[in-house]
PDB file of N, CA and C in Angstrom:
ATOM      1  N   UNK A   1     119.292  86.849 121.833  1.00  0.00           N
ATOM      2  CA  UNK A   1     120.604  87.384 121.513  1.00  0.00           C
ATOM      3  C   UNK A   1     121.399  87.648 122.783  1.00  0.00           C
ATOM      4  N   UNK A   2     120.653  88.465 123.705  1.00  0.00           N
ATOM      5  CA  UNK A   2     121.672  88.319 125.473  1.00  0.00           C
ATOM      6  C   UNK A   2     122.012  86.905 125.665  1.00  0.00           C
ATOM      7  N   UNK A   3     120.985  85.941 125.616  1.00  0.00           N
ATOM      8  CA  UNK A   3     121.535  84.877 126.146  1.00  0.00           C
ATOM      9  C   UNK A   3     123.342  84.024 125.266  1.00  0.00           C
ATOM     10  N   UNK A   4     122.860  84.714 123.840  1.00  0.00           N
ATOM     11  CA  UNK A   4     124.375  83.605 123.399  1.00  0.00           C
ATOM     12  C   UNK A   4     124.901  84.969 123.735  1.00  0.00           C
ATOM     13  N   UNK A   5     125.173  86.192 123.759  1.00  0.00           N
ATOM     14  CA  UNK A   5     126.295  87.431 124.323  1.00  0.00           C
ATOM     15  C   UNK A   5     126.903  86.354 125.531  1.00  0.00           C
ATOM     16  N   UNK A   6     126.116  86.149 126.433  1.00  0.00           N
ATOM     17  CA  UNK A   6     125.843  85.887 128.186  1.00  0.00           C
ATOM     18  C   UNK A   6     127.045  84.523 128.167  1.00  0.00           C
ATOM     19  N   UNK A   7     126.609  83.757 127.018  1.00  0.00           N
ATOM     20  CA  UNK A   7     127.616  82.636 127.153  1.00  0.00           C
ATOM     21  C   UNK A   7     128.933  82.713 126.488  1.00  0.00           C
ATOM     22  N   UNK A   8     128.506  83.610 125.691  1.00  0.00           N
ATOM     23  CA  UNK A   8     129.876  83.821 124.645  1.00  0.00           C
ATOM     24  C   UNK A   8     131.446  84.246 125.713  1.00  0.00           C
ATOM     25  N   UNK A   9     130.871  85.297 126.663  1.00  0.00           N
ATOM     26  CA  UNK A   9     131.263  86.006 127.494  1.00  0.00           C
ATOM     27  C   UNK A   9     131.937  85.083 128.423  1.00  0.00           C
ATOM     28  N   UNK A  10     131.503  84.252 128.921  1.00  0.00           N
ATOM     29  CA  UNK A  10     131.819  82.696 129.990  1.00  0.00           C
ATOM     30  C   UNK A  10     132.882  82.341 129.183  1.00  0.00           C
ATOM     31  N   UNK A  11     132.656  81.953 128.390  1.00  0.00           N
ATOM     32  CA  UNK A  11     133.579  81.223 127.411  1.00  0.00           C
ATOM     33  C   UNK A  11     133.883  81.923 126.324  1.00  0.00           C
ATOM     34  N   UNK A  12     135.750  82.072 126.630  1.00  0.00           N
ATOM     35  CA  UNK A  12     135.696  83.344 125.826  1.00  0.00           C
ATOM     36  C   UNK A  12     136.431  82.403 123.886  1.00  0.00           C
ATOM     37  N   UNK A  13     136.785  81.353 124.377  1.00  0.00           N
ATOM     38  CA  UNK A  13     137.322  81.025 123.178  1.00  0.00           C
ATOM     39  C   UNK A  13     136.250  80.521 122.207  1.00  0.00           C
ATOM     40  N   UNK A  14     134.804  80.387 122.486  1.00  0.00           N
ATOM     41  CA  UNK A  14     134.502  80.032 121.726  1.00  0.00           C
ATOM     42  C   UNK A  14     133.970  79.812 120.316  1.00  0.00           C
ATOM     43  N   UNK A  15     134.570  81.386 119.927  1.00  0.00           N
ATOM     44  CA  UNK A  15     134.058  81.794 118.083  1.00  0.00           C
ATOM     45  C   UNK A  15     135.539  81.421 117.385  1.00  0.00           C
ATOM     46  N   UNK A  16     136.458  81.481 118.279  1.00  0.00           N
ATOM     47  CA  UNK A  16     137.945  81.521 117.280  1.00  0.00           C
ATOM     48  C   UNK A  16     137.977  79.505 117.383  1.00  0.00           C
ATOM     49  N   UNK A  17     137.140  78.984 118.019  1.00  0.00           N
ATOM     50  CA  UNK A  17     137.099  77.263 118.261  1.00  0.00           C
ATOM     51  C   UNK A  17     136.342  77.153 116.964  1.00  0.00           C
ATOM     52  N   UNK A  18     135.667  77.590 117.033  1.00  0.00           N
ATOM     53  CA  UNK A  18     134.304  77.530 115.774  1.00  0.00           C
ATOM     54  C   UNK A  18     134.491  77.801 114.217  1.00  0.00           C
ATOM     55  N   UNK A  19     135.549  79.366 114.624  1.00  0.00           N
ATOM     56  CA  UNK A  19     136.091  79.356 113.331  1.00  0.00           C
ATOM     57  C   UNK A  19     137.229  78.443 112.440  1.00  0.00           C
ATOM     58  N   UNK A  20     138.184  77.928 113.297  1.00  0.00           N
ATOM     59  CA  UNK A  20     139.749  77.155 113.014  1.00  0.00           C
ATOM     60  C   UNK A  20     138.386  75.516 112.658  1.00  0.00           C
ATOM     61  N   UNK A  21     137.388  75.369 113.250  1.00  0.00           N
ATOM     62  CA  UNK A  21     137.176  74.352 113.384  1.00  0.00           C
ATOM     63  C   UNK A  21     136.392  74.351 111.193  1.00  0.00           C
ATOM     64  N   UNK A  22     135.772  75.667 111.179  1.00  0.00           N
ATOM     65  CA  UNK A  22     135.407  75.586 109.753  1.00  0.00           C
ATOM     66  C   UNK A  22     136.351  75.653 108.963  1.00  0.00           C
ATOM     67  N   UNK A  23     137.619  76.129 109.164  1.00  0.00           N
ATOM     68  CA  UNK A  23     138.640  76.062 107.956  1.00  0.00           C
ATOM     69  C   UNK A  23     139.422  74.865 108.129  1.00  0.00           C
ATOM     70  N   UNK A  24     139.299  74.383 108.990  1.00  0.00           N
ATOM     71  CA  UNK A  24     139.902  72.610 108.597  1.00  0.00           C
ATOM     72  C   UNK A  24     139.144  71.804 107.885  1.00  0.00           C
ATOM     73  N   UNK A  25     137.600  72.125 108.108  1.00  0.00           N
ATOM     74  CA  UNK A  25     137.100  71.330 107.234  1.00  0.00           C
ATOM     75  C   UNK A  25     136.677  71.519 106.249  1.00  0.00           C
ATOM     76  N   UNK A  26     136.876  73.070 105.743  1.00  0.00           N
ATOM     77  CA  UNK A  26     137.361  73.780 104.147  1.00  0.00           C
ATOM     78  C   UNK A  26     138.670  72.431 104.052  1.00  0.00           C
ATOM     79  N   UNK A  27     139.716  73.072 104.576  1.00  0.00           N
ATOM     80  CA  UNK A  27     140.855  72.409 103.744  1.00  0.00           C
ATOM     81  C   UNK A  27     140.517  70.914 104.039  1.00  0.00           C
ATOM     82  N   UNK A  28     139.672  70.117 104.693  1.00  0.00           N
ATOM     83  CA  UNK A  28     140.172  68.479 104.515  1.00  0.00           C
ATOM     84  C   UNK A  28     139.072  68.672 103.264  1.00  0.00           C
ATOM     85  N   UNK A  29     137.933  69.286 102.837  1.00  0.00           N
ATOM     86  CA  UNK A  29     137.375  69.331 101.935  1.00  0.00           C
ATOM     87  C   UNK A  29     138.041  69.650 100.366  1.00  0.00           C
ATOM     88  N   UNK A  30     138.610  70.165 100.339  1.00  0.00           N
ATOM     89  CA  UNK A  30     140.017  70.335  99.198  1.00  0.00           C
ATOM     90  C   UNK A  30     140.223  68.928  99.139  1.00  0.00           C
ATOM     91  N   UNK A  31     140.769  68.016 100.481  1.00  0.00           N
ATOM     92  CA  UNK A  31     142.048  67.259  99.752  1.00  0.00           C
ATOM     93  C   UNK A  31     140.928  65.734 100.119  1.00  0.00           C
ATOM     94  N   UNK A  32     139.944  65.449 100.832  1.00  0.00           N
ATOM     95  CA  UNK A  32     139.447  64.318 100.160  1.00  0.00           C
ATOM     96  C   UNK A  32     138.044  64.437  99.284  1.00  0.00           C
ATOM     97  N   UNK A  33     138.160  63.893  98.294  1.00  0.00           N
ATOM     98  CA  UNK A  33     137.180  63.391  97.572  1.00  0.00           C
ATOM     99  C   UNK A  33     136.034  63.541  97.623  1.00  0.00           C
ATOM    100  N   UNK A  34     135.432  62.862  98.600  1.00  0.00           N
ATOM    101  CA  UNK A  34     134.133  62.560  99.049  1.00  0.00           C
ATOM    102  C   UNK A  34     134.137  63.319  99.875  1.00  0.00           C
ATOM    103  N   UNK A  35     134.558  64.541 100.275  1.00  0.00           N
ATOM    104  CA  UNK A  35     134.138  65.393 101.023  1.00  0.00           C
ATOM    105  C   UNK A  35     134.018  67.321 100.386  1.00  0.00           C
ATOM    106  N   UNK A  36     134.032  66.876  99.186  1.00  0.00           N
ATOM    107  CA  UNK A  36     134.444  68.380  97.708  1.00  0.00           C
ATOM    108  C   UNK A  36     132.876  68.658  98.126  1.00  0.00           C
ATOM    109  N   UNK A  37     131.428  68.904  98.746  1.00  0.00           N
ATOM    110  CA  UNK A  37     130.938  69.722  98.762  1.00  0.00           C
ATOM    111  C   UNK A  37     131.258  70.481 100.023  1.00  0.00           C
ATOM    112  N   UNK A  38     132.133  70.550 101.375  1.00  0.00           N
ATOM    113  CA  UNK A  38     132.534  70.916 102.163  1.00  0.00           C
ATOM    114  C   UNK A  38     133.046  71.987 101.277  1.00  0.00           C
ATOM    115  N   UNK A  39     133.832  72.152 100.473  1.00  0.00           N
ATOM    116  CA  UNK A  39     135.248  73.166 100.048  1.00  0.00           C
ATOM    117  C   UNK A  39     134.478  74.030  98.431  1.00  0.00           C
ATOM    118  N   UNK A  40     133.021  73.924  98.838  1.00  0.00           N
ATOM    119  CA  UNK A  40     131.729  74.605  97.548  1.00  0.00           C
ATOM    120  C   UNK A  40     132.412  76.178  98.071  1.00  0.00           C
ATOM    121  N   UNK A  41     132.601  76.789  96.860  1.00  0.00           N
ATOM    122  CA  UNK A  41     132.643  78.188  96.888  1.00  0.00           C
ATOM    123  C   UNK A  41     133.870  78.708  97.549  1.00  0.00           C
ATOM    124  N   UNK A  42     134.454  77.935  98.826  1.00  0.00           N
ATOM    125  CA  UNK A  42     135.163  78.705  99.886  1.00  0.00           C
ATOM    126  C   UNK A  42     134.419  79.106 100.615  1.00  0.00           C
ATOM    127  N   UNK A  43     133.431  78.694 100.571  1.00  0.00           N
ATOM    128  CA  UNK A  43     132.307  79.387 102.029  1.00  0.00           C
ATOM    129  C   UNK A  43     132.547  78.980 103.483  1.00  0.00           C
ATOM    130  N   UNK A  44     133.041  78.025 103.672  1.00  0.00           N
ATOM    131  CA  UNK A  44     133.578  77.436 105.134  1.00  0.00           C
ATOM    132  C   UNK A  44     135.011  78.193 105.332  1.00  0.00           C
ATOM    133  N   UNK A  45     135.541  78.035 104.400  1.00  0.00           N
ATOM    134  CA  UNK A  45     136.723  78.966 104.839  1.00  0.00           C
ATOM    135  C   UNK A  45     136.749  80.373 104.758  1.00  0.00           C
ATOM    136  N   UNK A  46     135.587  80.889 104.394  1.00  0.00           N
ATOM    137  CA  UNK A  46     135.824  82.391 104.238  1.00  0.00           C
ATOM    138  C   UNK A  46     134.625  82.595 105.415  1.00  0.00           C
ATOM    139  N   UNK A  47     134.055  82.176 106.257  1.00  0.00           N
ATOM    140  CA  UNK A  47     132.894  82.234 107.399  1.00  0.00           C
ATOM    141  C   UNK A  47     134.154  81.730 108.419  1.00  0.00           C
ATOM    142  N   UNK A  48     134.799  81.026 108.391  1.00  0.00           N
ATOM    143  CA  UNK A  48     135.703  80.373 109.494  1.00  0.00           C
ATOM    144  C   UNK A  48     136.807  81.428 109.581  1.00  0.00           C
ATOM    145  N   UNK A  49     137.128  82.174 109.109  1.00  0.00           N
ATOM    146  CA  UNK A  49     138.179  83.067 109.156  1.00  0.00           C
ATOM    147  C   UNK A  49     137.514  84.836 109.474  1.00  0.00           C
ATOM    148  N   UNK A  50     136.250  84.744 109.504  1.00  0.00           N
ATOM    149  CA  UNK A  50     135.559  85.761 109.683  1.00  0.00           C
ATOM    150  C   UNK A  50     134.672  85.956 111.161  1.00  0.00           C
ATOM    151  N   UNK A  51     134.338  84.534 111.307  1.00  0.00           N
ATOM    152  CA  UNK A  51     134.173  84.237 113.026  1.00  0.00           C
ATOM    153  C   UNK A  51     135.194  83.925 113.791  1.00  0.00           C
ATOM    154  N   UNK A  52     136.406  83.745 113.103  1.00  0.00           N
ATOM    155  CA  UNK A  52     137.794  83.334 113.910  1.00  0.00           C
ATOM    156  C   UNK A  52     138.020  84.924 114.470  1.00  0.00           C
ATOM    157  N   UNK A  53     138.482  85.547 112.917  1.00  0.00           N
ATOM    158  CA  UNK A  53     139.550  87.178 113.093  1.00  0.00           C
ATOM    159  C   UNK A  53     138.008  88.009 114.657  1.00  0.00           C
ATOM    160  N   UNK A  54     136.968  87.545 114.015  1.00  0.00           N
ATOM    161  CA  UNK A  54     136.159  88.932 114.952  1.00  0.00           C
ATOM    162  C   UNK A  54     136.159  87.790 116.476  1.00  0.00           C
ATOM    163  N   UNK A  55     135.981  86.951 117.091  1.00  0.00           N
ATOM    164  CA  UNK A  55     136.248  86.639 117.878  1.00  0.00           C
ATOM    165  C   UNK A  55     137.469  87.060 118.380  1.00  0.00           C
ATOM    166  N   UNK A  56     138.614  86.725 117.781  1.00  0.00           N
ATOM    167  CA  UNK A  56     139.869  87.516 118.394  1.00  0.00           C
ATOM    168  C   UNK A  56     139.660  88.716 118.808  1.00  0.00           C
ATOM    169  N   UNK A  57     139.178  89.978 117.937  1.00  0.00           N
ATOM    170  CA  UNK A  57     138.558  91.095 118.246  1.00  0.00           C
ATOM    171  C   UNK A  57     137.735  91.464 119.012  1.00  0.00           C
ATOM    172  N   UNK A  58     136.644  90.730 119.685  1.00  0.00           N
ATOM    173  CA  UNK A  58     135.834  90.943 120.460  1.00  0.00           C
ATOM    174  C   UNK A  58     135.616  90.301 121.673  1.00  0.00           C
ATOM    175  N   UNK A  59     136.874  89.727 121.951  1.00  0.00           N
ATOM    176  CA  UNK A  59     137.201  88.584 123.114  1.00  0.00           C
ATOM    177  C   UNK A  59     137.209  89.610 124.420  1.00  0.00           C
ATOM    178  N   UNK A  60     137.898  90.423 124.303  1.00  0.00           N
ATOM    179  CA  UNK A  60     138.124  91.723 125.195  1.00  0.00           C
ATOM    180  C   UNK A  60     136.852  92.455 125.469  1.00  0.00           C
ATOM    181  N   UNK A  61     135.838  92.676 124.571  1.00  0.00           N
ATOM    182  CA  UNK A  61     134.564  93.100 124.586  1.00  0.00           C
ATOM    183  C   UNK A  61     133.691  92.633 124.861  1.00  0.00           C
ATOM    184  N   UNK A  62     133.820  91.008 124.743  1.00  0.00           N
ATOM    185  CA  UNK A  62     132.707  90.678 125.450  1.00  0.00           C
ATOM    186  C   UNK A  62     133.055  90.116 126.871  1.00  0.00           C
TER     187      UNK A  62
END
């Protein structure tokens, strides 16, 4: 757990990258076809907006 703190810290954008990166592929999961188990439940978009918002929040902290 220090070690991903340790890198998180280096690199500070990288939970709000992680998160924008799961809610695009919530929404391309919505709109193609062959990709509707991506957009199961809202779980990519509701994890992508939850590692996005607390990254913003904890950018300063870590």
């Amino acid at each position: 757990m220090q070690r991903i703190t340790e890198t998180l810290a280096q690199i500070k954008g990288v939970p709000v990258i992680i998160g924008l990166t799961l809610v695009i592929l919530s929404l391309l999961g919505h709109f193609i076809p062959g990709l509707s188990f991506l957009a199961w439940d809202d779980l990519l978009l509701h994890l992508g907006l939850i590692i996005g918002l607390g990254g913003l929040l904890f950018t300063d902290t870590l």
